[in-house]
Protein backbone atom coordinates (compact mmCIF):
# COMPACT_ATOMS: atom_id res chain seq x y z
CA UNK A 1 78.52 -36.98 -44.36
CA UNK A 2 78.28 -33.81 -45.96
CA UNK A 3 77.11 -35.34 -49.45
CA UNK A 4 74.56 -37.00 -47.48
CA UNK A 5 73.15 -34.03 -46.28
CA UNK A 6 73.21 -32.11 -49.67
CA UNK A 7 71.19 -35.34 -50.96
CA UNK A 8 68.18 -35.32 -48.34
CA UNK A 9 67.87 -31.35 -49.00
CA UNK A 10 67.35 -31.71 -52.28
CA UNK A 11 65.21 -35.04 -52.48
CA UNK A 12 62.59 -32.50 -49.83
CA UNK A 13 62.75 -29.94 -51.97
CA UNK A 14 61.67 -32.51 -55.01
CA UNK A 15 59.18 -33.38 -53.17
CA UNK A 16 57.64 -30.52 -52.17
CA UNK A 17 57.74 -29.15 -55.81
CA UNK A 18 55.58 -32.40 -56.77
CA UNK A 19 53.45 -31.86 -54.28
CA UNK A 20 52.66 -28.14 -54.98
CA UNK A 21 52.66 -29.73 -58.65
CA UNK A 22 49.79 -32.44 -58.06
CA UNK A 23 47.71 -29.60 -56.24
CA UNK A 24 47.79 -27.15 -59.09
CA UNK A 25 46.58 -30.18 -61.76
CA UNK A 26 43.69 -31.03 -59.18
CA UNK A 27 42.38 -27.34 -58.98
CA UNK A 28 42.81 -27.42 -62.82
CA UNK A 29 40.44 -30.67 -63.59
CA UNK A 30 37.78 -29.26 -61.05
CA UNK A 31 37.33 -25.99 -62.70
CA UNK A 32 37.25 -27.12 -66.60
CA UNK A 33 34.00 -29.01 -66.22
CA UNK A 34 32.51 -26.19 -64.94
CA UNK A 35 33.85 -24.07 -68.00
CA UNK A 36 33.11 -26.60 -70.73
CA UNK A 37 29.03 -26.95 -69.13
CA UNK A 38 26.69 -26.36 -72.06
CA UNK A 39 24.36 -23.31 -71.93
CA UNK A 40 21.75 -25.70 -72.57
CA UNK A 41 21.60 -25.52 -68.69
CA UNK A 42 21.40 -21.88 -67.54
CA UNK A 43 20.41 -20.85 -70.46
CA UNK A 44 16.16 -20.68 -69.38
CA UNK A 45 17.20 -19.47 -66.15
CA UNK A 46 18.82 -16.36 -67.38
CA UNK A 47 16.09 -16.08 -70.40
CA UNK A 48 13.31 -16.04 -67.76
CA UNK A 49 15.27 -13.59 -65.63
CA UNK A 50 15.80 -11.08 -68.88
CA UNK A 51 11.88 -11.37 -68.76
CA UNK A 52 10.97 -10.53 -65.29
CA UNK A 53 9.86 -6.60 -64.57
CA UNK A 54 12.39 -4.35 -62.75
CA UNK A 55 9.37 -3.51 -59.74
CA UNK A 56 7.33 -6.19 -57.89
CA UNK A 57 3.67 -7.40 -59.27
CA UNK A 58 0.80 -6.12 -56.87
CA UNK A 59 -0.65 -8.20 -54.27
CA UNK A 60 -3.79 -9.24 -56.45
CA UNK A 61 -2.23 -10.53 -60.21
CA UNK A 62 -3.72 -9.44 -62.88
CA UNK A 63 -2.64 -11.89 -65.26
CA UNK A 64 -1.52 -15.53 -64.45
CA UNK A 65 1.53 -15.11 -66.48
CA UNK A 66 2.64 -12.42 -64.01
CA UNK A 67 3.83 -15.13 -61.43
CA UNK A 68 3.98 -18.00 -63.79
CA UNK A 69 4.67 -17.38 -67.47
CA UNK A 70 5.71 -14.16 -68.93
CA UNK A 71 5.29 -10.67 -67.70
CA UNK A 72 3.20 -8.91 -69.63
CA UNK A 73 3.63 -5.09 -68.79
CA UNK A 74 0.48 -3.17 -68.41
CA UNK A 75 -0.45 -0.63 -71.34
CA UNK A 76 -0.38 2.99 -69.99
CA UNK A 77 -4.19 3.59 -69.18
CA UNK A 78 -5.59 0.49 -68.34
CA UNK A 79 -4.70 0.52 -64.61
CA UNK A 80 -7.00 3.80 -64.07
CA UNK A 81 -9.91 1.62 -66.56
CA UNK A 82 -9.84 -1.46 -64.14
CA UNK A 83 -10.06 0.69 -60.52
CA UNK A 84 -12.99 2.64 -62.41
CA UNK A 85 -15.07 -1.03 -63.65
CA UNK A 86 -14.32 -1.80 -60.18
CA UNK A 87 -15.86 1.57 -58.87
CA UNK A 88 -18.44 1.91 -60.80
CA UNK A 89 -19.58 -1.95 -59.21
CA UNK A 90 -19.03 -1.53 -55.67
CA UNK A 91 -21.68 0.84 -53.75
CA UNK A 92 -20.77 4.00 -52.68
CA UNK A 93 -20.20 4.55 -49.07
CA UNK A 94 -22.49 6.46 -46.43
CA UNK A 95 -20.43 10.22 -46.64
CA UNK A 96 -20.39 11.08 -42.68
CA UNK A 97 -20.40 14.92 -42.72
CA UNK A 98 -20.75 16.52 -39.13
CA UNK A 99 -23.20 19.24 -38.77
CA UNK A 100 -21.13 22.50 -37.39
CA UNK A 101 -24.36 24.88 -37.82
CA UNK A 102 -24.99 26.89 -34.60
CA UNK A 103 -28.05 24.44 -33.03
CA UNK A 104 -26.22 21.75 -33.58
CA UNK A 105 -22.84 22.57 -31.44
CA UNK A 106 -22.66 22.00 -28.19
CA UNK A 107 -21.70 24.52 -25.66
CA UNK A 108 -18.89 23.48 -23.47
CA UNK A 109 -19.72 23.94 -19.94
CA UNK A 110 -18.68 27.22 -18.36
CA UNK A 111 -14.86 26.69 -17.33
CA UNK A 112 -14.75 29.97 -14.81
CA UNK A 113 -17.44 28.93 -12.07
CA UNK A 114 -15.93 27.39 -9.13
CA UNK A 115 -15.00 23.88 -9.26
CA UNK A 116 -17.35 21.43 -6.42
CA UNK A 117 -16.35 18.41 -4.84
CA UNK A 118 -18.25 15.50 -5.44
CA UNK A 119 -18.89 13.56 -2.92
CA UNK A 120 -16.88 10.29 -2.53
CA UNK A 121 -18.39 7.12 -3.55
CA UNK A 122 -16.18 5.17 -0.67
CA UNK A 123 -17.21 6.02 2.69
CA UNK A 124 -14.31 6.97 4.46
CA UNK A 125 -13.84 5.13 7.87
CA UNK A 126 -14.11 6.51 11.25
CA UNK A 127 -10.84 6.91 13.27
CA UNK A 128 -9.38 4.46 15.43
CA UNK A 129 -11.02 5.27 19.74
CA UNK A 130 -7.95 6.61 21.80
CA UNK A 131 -5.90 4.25 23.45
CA UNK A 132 -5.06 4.50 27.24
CA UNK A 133 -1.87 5.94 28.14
CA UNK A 134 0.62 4.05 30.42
CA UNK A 135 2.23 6.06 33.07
CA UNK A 136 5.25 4.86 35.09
CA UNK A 137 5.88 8.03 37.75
CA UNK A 138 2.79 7.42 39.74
CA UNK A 139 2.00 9.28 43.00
CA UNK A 140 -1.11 8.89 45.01
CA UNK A 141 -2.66 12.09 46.64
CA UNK A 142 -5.79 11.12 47.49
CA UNK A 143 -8.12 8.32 47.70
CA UNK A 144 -9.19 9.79 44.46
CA UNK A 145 -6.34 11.67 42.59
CA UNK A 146 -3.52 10.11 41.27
CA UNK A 147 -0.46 12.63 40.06
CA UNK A 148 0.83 10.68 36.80
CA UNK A 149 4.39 11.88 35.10
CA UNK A 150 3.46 15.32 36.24
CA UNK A 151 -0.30 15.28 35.04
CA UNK A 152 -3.11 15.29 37.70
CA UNK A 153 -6.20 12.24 37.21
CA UNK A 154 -9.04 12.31 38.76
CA UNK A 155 -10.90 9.14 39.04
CA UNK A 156 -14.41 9.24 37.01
CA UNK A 157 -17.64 8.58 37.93
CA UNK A 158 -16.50 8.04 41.67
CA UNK A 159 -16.86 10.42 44.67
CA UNK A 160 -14.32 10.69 48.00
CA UNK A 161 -14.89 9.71 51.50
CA UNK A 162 -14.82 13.56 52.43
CA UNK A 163 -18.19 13.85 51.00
CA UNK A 164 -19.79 10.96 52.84
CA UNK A 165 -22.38 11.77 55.91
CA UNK A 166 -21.14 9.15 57.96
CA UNK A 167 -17.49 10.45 57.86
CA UNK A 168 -18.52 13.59 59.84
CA UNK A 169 -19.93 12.36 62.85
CA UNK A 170 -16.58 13.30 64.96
CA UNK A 171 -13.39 14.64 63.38
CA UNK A 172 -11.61 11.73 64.07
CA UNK A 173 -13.61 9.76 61.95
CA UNK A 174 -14.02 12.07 59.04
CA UNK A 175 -9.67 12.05 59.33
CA UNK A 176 -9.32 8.60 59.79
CA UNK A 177 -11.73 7.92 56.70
CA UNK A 178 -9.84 10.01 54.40
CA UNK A 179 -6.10 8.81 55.25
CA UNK A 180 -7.82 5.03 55.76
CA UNK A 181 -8.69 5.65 51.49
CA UNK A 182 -5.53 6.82 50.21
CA UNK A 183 -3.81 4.22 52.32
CA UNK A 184 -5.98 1.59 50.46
CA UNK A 185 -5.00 3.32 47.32
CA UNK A 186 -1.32 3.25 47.57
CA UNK A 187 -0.88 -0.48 48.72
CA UNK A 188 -3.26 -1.37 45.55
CA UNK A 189 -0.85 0.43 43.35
CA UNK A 190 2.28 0.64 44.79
CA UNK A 191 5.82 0.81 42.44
CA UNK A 192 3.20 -0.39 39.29
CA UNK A 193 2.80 1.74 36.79
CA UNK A 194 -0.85 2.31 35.56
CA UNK A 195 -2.61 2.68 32.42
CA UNK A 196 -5.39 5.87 32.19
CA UNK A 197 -7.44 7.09 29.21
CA UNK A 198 -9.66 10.89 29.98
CA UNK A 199 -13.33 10.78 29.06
CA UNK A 200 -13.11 13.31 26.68
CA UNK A 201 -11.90 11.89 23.48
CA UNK A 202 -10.06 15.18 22.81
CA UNK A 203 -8.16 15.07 25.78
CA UNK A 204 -7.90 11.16 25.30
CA UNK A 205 -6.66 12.16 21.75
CA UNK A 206 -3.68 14.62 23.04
CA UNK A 207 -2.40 12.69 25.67
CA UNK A 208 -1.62 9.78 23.25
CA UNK A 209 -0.20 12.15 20.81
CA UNK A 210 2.03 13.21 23.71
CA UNK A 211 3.14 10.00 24.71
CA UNK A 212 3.97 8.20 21.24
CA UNK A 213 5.98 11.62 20.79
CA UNK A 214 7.76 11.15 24.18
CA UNK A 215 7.19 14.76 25.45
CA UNK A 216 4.81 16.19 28.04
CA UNK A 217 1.70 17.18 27.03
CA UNK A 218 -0.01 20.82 27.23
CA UNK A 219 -2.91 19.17 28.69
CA UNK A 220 -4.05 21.12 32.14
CA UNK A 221 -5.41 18.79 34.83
CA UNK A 222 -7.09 17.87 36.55
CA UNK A 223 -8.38 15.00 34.14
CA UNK A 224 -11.21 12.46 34.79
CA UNK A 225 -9.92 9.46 33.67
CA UNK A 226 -10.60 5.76 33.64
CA UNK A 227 -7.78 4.32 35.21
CA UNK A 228 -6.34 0.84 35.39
CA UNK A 229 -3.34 -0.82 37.48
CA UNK A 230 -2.51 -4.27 36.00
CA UNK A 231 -5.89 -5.93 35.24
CA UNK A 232 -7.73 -3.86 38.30
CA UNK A 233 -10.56 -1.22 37.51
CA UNK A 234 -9.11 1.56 40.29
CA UNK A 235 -12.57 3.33 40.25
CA UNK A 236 -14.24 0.07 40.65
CA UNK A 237 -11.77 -1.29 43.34
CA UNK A 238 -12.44 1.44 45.34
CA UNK A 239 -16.06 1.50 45.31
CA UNK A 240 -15.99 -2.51 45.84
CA UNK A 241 -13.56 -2.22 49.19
CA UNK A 242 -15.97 0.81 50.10
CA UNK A 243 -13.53 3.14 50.04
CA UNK A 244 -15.66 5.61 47.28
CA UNK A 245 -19.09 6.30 46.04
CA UNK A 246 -20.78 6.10 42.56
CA UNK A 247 -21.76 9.29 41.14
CA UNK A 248 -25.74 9.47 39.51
CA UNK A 249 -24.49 9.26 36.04
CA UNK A 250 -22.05 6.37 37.09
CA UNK A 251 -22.20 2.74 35.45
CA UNK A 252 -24.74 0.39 36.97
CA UNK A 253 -21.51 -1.65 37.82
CA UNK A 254 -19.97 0.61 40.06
CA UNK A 255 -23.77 0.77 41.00
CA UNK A 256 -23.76 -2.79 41.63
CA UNK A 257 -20.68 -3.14 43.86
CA UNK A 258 -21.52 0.14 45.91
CA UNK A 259 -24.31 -2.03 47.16
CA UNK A 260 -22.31 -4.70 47.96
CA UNK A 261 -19.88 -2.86 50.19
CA UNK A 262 -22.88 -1.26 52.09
CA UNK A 263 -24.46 -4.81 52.23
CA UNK A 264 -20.84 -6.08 53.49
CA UNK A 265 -19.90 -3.06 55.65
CA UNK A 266 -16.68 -2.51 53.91
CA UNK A 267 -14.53 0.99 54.14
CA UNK A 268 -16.11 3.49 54.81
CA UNK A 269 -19.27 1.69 55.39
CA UNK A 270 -17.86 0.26 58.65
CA UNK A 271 -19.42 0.67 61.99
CA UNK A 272 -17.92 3.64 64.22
CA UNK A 273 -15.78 2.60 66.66
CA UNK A 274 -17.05 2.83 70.30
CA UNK A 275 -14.69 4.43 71.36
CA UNK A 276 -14.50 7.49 68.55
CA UNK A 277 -18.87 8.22 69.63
């Protein structure tokens, strides 16, 4: 068994050294061809090489051999010969000299006067009308004044019953009139809050700024105001249930409806009671 072993060992190692063999004879026929090649072959290549300049021909050849046959290196003077022929064709060019004499400079514009505005080629847009201000805290005083989250309103272009003629015949009409208003007044408004904008845009202006900020506004009232409760004109309301009166410069609206609560003996406008003559 152990001869047998001894036997395979070296019959692998045989035939590894035949194998290493077979690969060194192989490398050996490939690379005498390439030493026994006649010159015949590489000999122009290497000729034409020995020929070739050591810096590359300009753009423009002067000489076909330069790219084609042999170089033919250029003789000390005649590169400054052909740019002259070349010159001495061509037309000379325009020579652009600027004039610096003293009329002809001129004077930069005078860099300590005050600097102007110019005015803007866009036309800058108006600003946005006030909107009306929503107030929740809502008190009514009178038929006309309303105190709003601690500002006083008046309502605009109406007047109060007070000031009617046919609220003084008797003072218990002219005190029934006036409590008979603001009783109107509060059942029309009631727990809702209302929406009120002044007639002067300045005011108008502050009393939005105040209320987008959250904080009370330095505004001192009274304030005539147009004043809204849900979809309801109050000014107008009043007037139409005859419970106020237009002033002159009024809108012919409030006009219109004063009519047609005198017409309809509404409010104020009501017959006096028998019984107060």
């Amino acid at each position: 068994m152990l001869s047998y072993s001894r036997q395979r060992r070296r019959s692998q190692a045989i035939s590894r050294a035949l194998y290493a063999l077979v690969v060194v004879c192989a490398a050996a026929i490939s690379v005498v061809p390439l030493l026994l090649i006649d010159d015949a072959w590489f000999g122009p290549v290497t000729s034409k090489m020995d020929t070739l300049p050591l810096a590359a021909p300009n753009d423009d050849p002067q000489n076909a051999s330069d790219w084609g046959g042999k170089f033919r290196p250029q003789a000390a003077g005649e590169e400054g010969q052909d740019a002259a022929a070349g010159q001495a064709g061509a037309p000379e060019p325009e020579a652009s000299v600027r004039d610096v004499s003293s009329n002809e400079i001129t004077r930069s514009p005078n860099i300590a006067a005050p600097l102007q505005r110019l005015p803007s080629a866009v036309e800058v847009p108006p600003p946005l009308p006030p909107e009306p201000v929503r107030y929740f805290l809502v008190v009514v005083e009178d038929a006309l004044t309303i105190s709003a989250d601690g500002l006083t309103l008046k309502m605009a272009h109406v007047t109060g019953p007070s000031t009617f003629e046919s609220c003084q015949e008797g003072s218990p009409v002219k005190w029934s009139c006036d409590i008979r208003a603001r009783t109107a007044l509060r059942k029309l408004v009631g727990a809702r809050a209302i929406e009120c904008m002044a007639l002067d845009e300045e005011t108008a202006r502050k009393l939005e700024e105040a209320a987008r900020a959250e904080r009370e506004s330095d505004v001192a009232g009274p304030v005539a105001a147009d004043c809204t409760v849900g979809s309801t004109d109050i000014a107008g309301w009043l007037v139409s249930q005859g419970w106020a009166q237009p002033t002159e410069e009024a809108p012919d609206r409030l006009k219109v409806l004063s009519w047609i609560a005198q017409g309809q003996k509404r409010g104020l406008w009501q017959p006096i009671p028998p019984t107060t003559q």
